[in-house]
C-alpha atoms as a PDB file:
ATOM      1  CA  UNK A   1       0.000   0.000   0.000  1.00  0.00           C
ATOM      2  CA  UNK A   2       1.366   3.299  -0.919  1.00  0.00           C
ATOM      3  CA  UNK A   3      -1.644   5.492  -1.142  1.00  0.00           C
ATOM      4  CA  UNK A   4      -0.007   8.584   0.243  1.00  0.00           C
ATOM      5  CA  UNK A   5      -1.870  10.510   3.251  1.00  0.00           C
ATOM      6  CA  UNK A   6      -5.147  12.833   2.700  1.00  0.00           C
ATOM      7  CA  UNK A   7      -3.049  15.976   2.116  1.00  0.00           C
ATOM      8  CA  UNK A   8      -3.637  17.616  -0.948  1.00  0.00           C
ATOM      9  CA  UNK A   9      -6.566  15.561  -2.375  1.00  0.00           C
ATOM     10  CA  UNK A  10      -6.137  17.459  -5.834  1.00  0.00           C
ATOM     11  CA  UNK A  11      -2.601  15.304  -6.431  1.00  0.00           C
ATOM     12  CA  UNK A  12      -4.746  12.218  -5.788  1.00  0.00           C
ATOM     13  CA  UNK A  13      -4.464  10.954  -2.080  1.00  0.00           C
ATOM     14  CA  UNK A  14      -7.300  11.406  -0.466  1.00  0.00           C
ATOM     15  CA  UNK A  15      -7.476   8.985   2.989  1.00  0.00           C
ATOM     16  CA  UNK A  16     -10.683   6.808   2.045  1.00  0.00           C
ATOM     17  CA  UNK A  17      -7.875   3.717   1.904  1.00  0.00           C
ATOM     18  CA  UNK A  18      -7.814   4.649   5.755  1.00  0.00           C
ATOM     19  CA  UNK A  19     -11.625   3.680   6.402  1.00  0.00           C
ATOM     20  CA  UNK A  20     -11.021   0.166   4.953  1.00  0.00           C
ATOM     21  CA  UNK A  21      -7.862  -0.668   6.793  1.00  0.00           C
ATOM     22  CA  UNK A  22      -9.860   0.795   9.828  1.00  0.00           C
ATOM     23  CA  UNK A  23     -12.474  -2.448   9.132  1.00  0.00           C
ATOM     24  CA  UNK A  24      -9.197  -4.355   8.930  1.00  0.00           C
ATOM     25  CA  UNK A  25      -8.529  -4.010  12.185  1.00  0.00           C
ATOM     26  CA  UNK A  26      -5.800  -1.593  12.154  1.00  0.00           C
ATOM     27  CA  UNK A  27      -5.264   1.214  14.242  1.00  0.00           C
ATOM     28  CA  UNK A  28      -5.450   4.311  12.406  1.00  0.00           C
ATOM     29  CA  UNK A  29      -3.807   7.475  14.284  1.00  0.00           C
ATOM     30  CA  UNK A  30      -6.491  10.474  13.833  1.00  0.00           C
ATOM     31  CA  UNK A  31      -4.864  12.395  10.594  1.00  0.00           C
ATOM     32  CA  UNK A  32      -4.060  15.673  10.830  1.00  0.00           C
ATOM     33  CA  UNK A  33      -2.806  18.358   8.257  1.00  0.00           C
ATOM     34  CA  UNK A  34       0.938  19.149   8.683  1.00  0.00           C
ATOM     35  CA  UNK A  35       3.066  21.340   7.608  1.00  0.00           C
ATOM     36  CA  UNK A  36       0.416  24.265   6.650  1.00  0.00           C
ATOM     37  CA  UNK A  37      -0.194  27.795   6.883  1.00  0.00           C
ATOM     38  CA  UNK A  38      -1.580  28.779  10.454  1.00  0.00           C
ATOM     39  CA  UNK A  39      -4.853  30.964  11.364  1.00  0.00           C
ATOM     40  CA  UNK A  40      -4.085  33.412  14.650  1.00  0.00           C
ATOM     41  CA  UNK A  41      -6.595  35.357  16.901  1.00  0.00           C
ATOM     42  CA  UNK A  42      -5.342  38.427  15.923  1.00  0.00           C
ATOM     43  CA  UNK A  43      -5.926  40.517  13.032  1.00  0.00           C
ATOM     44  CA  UNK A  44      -3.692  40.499  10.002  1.00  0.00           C
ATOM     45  CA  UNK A  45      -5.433  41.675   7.499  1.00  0.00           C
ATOM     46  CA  UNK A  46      -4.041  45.427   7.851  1.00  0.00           C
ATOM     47  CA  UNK A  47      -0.502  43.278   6.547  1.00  0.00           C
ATOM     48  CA  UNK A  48      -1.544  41.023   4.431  1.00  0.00           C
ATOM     49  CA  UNK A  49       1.559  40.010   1.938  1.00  0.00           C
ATOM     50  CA  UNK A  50       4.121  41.358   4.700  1.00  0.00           C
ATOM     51  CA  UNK A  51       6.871  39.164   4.188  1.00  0.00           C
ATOM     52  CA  UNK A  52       8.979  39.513   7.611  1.00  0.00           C
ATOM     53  CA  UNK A  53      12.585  37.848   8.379  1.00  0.00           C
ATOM     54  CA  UNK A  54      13.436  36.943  12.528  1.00  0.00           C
ATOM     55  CA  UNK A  55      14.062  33.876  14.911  1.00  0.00           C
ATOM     56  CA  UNK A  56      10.895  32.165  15.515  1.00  0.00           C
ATOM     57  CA  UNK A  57      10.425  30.524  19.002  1.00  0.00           C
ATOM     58  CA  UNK A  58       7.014  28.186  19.354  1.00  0.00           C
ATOM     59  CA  UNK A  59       5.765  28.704  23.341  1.00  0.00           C
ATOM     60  CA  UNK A  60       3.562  26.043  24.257  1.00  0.00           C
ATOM     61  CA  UNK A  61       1.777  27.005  27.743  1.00  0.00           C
ATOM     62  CA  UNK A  62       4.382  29.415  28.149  1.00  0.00           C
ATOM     63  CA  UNK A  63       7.516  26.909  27.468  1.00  0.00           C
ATOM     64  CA  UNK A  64       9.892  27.246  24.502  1.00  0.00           C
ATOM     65  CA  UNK A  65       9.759  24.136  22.634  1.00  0.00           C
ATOM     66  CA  UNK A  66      10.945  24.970  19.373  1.00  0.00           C
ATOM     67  CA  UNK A  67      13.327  27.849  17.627  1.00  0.00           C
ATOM     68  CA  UNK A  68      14.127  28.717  13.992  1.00  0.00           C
ATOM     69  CA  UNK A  69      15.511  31.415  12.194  1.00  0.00           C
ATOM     70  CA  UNK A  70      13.044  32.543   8.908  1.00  0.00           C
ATOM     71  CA  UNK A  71      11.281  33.643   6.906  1.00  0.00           C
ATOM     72  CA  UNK A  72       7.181  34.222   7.673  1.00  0.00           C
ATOM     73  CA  UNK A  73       4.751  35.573   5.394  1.00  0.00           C
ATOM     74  CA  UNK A  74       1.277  37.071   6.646  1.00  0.00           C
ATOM     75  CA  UNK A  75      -1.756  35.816   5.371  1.00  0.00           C
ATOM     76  CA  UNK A  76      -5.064  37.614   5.456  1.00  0.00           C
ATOM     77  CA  UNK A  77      -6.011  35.689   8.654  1.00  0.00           C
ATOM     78  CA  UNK A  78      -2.450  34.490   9.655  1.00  0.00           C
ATOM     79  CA  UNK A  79       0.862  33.061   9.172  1.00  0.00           C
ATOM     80  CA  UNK A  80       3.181  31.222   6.308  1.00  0.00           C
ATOM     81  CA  UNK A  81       6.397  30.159   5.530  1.00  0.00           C
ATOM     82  CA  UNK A  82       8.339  27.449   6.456  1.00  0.00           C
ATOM     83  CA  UNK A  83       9.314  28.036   9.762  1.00  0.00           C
ATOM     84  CA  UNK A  84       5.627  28.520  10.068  1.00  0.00           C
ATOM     85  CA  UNK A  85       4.649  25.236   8.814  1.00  0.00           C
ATOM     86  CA  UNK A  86       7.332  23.571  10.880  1.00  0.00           C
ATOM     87  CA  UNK A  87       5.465  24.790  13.959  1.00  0.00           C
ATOM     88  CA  UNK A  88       2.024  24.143  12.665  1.00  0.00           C
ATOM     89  CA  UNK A  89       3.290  20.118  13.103  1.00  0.00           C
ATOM     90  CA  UNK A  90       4.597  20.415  16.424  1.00  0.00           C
ATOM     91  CA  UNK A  91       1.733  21.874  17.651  1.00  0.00           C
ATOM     92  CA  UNK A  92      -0.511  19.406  16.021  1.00  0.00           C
ATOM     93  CA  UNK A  93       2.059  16.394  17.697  1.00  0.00           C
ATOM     94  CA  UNK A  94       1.511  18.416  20.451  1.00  0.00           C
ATOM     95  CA  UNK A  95      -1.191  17.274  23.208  1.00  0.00           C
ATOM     96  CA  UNK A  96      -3.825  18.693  26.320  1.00  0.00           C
ATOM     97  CA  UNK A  97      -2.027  22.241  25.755  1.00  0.00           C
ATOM     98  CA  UNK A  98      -4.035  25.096  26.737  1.00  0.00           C
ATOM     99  CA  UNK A  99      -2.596  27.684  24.435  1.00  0.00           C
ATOM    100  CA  UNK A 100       0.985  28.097  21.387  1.00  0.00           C
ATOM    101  CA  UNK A 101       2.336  31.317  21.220  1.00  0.00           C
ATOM    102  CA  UNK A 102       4.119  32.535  17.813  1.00  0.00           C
ATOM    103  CA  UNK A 103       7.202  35.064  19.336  1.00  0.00           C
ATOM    104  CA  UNK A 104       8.946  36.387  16.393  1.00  0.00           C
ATOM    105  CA  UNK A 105      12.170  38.779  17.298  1.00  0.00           C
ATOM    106  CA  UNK A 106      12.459  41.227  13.928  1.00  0.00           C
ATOM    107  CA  UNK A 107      16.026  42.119  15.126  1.00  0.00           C
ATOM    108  CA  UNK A 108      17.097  38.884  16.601  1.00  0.00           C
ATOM    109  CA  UNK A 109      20.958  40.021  15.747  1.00  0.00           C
ATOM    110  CA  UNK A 110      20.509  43.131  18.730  1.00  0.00           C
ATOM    111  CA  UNK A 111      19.899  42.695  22.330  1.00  0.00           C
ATOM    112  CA  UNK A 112      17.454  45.202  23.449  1.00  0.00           C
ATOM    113  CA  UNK A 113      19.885  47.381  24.550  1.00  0.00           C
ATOM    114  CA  UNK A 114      21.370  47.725  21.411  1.00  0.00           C
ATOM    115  CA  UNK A 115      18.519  48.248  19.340  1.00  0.00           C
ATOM    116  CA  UNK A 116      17.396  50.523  21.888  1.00  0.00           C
ATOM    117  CA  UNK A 117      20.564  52.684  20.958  1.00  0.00           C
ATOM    118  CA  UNK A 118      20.450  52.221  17.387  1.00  0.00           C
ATOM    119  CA  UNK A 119      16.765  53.433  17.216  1.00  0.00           C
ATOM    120  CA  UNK A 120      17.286  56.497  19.446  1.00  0.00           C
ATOM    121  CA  UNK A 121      19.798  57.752  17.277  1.00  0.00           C
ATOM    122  CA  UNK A 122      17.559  57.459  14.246  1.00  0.00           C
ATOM    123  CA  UNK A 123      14.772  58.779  16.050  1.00  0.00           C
ATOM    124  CA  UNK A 124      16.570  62.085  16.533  1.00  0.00           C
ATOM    125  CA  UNK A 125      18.095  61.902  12.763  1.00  0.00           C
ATOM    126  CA  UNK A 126      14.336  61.365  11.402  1.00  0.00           C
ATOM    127  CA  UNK A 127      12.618  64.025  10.689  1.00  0.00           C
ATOM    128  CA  UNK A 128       9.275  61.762  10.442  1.00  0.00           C
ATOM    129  CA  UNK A 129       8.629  58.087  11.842  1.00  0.00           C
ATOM    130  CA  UNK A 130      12.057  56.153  11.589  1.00  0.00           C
ATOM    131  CA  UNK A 131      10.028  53.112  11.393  1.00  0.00           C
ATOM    132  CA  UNK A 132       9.042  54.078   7.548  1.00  0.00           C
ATOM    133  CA  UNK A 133      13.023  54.050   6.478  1.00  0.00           C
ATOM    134  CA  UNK A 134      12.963  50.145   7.961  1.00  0.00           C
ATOM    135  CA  UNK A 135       9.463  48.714   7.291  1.00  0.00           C
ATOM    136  CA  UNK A 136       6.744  49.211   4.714  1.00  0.00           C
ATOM    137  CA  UNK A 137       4.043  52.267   6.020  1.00  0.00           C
ATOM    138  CA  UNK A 138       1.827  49.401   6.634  1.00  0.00           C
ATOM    139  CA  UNK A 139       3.939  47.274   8.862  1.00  0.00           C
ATOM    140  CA  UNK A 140       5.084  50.930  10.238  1.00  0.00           C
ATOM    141  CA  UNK A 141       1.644  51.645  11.281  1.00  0.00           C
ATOM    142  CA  UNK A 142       1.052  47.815  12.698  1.00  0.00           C
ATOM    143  CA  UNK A 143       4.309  48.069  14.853  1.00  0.00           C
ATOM    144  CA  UNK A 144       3.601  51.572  15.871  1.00  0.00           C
ATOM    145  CA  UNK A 145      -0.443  50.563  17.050  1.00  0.00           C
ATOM    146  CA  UNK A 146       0.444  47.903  18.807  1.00  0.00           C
ATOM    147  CA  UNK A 147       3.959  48.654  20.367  1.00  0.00           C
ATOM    148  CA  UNK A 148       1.683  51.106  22.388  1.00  0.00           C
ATOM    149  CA  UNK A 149       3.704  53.895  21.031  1.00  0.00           C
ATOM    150  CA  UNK A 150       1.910  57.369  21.785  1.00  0.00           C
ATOM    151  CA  UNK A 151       3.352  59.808  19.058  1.00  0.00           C
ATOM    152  CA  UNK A 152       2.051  59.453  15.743  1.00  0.00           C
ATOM    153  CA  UNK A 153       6.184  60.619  13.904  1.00  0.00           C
ATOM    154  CA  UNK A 154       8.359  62.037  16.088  1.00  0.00           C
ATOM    155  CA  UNK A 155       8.692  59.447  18.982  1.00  0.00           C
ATOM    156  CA  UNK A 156       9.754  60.211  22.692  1.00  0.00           C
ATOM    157  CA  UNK A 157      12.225  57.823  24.016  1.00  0.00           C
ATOM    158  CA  UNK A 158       9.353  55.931  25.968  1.00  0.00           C
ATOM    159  CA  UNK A 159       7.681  55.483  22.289  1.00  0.00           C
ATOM    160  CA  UNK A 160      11.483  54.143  21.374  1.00  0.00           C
ATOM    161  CA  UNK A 161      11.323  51.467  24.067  1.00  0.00           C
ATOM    162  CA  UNK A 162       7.930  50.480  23.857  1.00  0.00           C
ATOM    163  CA  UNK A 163       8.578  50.154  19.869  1.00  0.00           C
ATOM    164  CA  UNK A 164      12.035  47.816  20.463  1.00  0.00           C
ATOM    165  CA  UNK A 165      10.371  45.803  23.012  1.00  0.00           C
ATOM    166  CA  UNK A 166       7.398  45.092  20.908  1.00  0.00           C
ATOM    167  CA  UNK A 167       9.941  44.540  17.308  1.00  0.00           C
ATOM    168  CA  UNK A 168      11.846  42.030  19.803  1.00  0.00           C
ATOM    169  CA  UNK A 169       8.464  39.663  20.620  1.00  0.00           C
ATOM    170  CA  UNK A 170       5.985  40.248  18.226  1.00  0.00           C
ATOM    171  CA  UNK A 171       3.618  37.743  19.232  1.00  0.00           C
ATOM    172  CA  UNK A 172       0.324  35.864  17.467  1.00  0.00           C
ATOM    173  CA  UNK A 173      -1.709  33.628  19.255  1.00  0.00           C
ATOM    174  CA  UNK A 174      -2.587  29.667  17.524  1.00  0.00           C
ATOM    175  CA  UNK A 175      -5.751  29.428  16.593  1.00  0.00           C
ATOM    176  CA  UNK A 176      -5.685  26.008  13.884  1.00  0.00           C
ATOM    177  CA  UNK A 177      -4.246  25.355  11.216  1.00  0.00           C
ATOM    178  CA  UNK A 178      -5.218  25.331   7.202  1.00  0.00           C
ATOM    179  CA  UNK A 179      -7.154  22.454   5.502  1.00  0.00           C
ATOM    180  CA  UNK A 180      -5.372  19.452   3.748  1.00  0.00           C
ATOM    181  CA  UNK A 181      -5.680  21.186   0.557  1.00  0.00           C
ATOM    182  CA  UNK A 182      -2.610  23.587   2.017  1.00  0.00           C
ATOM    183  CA  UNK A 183      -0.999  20.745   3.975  1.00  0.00           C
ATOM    184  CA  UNK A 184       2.168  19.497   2.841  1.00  0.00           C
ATOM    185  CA  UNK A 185       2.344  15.913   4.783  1.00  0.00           C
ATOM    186  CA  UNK A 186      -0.449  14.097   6.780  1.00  0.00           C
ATOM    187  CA  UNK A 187      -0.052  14.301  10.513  1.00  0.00           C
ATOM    188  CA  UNK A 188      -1.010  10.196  11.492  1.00  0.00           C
ATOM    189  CA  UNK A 189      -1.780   6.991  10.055  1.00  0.00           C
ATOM    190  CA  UNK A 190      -1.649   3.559  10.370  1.00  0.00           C
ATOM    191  CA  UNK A 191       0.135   2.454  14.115  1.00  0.00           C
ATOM    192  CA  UNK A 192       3.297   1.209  13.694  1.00  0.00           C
ATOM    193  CA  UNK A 193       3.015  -1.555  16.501  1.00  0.00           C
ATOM    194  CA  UNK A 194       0.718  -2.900  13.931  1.00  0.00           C
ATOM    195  CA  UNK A 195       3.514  -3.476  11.366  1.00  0.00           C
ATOM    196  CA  UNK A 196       7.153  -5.630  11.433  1.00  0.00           C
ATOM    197  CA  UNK A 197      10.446  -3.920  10.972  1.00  0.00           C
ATOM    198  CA  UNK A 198       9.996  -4.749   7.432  1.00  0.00           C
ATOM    199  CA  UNK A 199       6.722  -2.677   7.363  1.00  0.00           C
ATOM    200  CA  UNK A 200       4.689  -5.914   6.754  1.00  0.00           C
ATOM    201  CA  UNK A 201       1.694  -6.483   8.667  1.00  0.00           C
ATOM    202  CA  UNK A 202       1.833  -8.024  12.021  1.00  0.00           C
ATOM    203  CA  UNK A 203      -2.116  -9.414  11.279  1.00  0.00           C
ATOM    204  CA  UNK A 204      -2.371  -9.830   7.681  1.00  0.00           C
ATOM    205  CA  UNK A 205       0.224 -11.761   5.447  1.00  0.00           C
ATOM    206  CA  UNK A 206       2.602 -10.005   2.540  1.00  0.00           C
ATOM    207  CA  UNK A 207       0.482  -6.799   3.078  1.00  0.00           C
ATOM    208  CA  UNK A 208       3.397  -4.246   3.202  1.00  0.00           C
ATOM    209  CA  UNK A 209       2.837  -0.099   3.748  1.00  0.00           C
ATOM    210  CA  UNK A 210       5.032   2.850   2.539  1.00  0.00           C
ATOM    211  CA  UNK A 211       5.649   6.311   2.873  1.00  0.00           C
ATOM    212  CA  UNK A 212       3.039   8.517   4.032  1.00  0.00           C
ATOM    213  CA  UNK A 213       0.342   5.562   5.497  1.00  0.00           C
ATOM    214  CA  UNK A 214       2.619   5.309   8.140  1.00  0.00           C
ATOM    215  CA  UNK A 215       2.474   7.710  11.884  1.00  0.00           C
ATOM    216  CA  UNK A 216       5.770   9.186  11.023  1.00  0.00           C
ATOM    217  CA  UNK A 217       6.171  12.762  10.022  1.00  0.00           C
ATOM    218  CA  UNK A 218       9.233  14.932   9.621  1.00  0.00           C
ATOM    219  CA  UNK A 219       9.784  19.269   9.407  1.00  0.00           C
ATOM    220  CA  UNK A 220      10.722  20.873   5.821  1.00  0.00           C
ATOM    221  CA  UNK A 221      13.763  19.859   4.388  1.00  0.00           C
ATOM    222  CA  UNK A 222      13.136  16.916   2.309  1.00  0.00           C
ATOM    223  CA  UNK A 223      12.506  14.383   5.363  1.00  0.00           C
ATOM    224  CA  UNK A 224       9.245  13.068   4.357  1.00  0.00           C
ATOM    225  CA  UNK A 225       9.942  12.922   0.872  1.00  0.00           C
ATOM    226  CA  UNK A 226      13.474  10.357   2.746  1.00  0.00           C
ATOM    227  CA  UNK A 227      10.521   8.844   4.239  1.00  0.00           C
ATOM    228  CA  UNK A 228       8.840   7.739   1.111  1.00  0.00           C
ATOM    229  CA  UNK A 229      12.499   6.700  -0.108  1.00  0.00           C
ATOM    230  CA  UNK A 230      13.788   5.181   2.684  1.00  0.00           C
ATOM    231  CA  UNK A 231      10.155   2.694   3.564  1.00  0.00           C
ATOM    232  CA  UNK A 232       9.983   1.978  -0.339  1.00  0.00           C
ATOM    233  CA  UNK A 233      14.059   0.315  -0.280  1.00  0.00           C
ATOM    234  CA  UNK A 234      12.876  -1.420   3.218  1.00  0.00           C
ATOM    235  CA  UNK A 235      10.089  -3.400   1.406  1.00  0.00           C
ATOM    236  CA  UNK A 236      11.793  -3.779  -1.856  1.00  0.00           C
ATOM    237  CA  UNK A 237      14.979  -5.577   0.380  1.00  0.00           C
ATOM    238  CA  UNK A 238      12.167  -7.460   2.201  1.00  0.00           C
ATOM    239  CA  UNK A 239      10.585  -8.944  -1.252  1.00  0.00           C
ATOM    240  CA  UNK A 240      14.150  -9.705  -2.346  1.00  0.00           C
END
């Protein structure tokens, strides 16, 4: 069996082999859509098409549990980009959490100190909102609403600090992920206590399973695609 998952039905995987194998007896880990774009709580639409570089850090109730440096790209109702999608699996592997927490640092290069510095001093060169000569007026006007930052141009230095604390953890809140249709793996699958090393069954004879049938999962970066690889030459060996 090498059906594939139920991501991207469109490409010709769908999961209905799952049902069946269900009736088989087989224990069939709840799928999931991995590796996807991400919806947040709050509102994105004022940058949609922002594409923003910084070190990622996934909080799950309030605990780091994964890091990456990236790129993200905002959606009209959230997040995108590989780091993204690399989270959007953990927190789908992840279980009984309360709440994730997206932290993106913009300046990830500067401790707060020294961005603190570095944006007084173009505060008093600017003779309008030093944002604008870093950022797009739109992601200007996003960082400048919601750093808490009083003065509309000309900042104070309590504006400054407010503004590099906010740059430094710009925060979105989990809400679910995309549909298959924008998943690039299947989260779950077919148990692998039900299988022998050489992916046969363990309750039905010479029925073998590959690639993505199986509960395994990787990030980006070519692991799932090893996967397929990898579980194909384990069977073909087997056979031979």
């Amino acid at each position: 069996f090498a059906t594939g998952g139920k991501s991207k039905e469109a490409l010709g995987s769908d999961g209905t082999v799952f049902k069946l194998l269900k009736k088989h007896g087989y224990l069939i880990k709840e799928l999931k859509p991995g590796l996807s774009p991400i919806r947040v709580y709050e509102n994105t639409k004022g940058i949609e098409n922002e594409r923003l570089k910084g070190k990622i850090s996934l909080l799950i109730d309030k605990k780091i549990v994964y890091q990456e440096f990236g790129e993200i790209l905002v959606k009209k109702d959230g997040l995108s980009g590989i780091c993204i999608m690399n989270c959007s699996s953990i927190i789908l592997r992840s279980k009984n959490f309360k709440k994730a927490i997206i932290s993106i640092d913009l300046f990830n290069e500067f401790t707060l100190e020294e961005l603190e510095n570095k944006f007084k001093k173009y505060n008093d060169l600017a003779g309008f909102s030093f944002l604008e000569g870093i950022f797009t007026l739109k992601m200007s006007e996003f960082i400048r609403k919601n750093s808490g930052a009083k003065n509309l141009y000309k900042f104070d230095n309590r504006d400054v600090k407010n503004i590099v604390s906010y740059v430094k953890n710009v925060t979105f809140t989990y809400k679910e992920n995309y549909g298959f249709d924008d998943s690039q793996v299947t989260i779950g699958g077919i148990d692998l206590s039900y299988l022998k090393e050489t992916l046969e069954s363990k309750i039905e004879k010479n029925i073998y399973f590959v690639g993505e049938m199986l509960d395994v999962d990787g990030l980006c970066g070519g692991y799932n695609l090893m996967l397929c690889l990898a579980s194909s030459s384990r069977v073909f060996t087997s056979l031979n």
